[in-house]
Protein backbone atom coordinates (compact mmCIF):
# COMPACT_ATOMS: atom_id res chain seq x y z
CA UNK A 1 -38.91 -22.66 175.87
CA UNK A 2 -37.43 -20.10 173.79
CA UNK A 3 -38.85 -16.31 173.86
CA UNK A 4 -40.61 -15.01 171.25
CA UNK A 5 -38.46 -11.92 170.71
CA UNK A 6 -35.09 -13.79 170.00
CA UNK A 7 -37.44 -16.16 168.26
CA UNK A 8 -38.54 -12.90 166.31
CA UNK A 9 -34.80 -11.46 166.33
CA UNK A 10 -33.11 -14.79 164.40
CA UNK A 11 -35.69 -15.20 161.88
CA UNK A 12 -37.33 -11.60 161.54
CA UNK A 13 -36.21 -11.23 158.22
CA UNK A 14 -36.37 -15.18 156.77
CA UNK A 15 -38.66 -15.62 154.06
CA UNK A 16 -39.19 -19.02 151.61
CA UNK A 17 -37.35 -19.42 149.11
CA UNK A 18 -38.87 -20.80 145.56
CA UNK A 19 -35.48 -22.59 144.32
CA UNK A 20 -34.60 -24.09 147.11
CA UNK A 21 -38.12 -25.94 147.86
CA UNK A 22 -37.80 -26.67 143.70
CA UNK A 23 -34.46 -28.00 144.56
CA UNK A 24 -35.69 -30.27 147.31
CA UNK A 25 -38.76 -31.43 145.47
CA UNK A 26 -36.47 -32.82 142.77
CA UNK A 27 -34.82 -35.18 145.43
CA UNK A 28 -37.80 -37.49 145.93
CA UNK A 29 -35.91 -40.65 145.38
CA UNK A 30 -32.82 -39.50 147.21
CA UNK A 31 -33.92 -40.67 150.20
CA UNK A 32 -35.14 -44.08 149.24
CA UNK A 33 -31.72 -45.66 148.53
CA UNK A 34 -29.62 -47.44 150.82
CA UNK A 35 -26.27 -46.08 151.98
CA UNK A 36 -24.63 -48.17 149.84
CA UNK A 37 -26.62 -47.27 146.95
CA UNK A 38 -26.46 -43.62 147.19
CA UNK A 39 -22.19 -43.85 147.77
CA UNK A 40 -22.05 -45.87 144.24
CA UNK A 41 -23.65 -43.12 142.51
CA UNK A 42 -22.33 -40.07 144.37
CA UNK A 43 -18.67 -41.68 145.15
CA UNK A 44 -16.38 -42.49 142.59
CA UNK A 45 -12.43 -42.25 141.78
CA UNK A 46 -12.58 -38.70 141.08
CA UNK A 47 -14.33 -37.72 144.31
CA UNK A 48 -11.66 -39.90 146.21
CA UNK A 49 -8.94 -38.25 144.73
CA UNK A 50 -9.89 -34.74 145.56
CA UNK A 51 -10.95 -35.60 148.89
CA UNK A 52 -7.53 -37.09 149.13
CA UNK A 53 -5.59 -33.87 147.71
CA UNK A 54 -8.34 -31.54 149.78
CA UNK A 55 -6.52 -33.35 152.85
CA UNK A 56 -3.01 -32.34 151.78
CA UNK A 57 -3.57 -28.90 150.66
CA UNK A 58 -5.70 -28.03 154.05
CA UNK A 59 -3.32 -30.14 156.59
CA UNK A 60 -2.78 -27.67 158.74
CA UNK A 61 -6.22 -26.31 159.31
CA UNK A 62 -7.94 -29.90 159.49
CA UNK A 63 -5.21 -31.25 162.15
CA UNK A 64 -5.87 -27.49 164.04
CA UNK A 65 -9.93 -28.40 163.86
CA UNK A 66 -9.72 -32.16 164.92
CA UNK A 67 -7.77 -31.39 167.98
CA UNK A 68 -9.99 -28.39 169.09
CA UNK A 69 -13.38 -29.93 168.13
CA UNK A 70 -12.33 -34.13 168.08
CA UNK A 71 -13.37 -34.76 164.49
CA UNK A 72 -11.27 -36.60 162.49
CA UNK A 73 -10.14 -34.76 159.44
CA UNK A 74 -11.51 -37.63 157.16
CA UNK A 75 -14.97 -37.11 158.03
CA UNK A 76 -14.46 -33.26 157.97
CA UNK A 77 -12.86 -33.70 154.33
CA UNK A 78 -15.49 -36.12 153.27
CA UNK A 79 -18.82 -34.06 154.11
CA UNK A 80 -16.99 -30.59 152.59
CA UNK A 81 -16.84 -32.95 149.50
């Protein structure tokens, strides 16, 4: 239901790009793990503890975007890390 020519307008210029569909090649067994099994290799104390000082350092701009938008400044903390 969209027209062609804002179709054509957003994406005129958009071409593939090589390293990113290398990039996402590489990730074959990314998808394969559980939740669970993914956190334990991508989550550890390090990751906790910046996502922890990330909250202190941007306190001010995460409580201004969870009251405008609703999302709790955890979750916006934990996908930026």
């Amino acid at each position: 239901g969209i027209q062609q020519d804002v179709i054509s307008q957003a994406l005129g210029g958009v071409q593939q790009d090589g390293g990113v569909l290398a990039f996402d090649r590489r990730q074959r067994y990314t998808f394969n793990k559980t939740f669970e099994q993914y956190v334990a290799t991508r989550v550890g104390p390090g990751r906790i503890n910046g996502g922890r000082a990330m909250l202190q350092r941007h306190a001010a701009l995460l409580s201004k975007i969870e009251q405008q938008y609703g999302v709790p400044r955890q979750i916006l903390v934990a996908i930026w890390g």
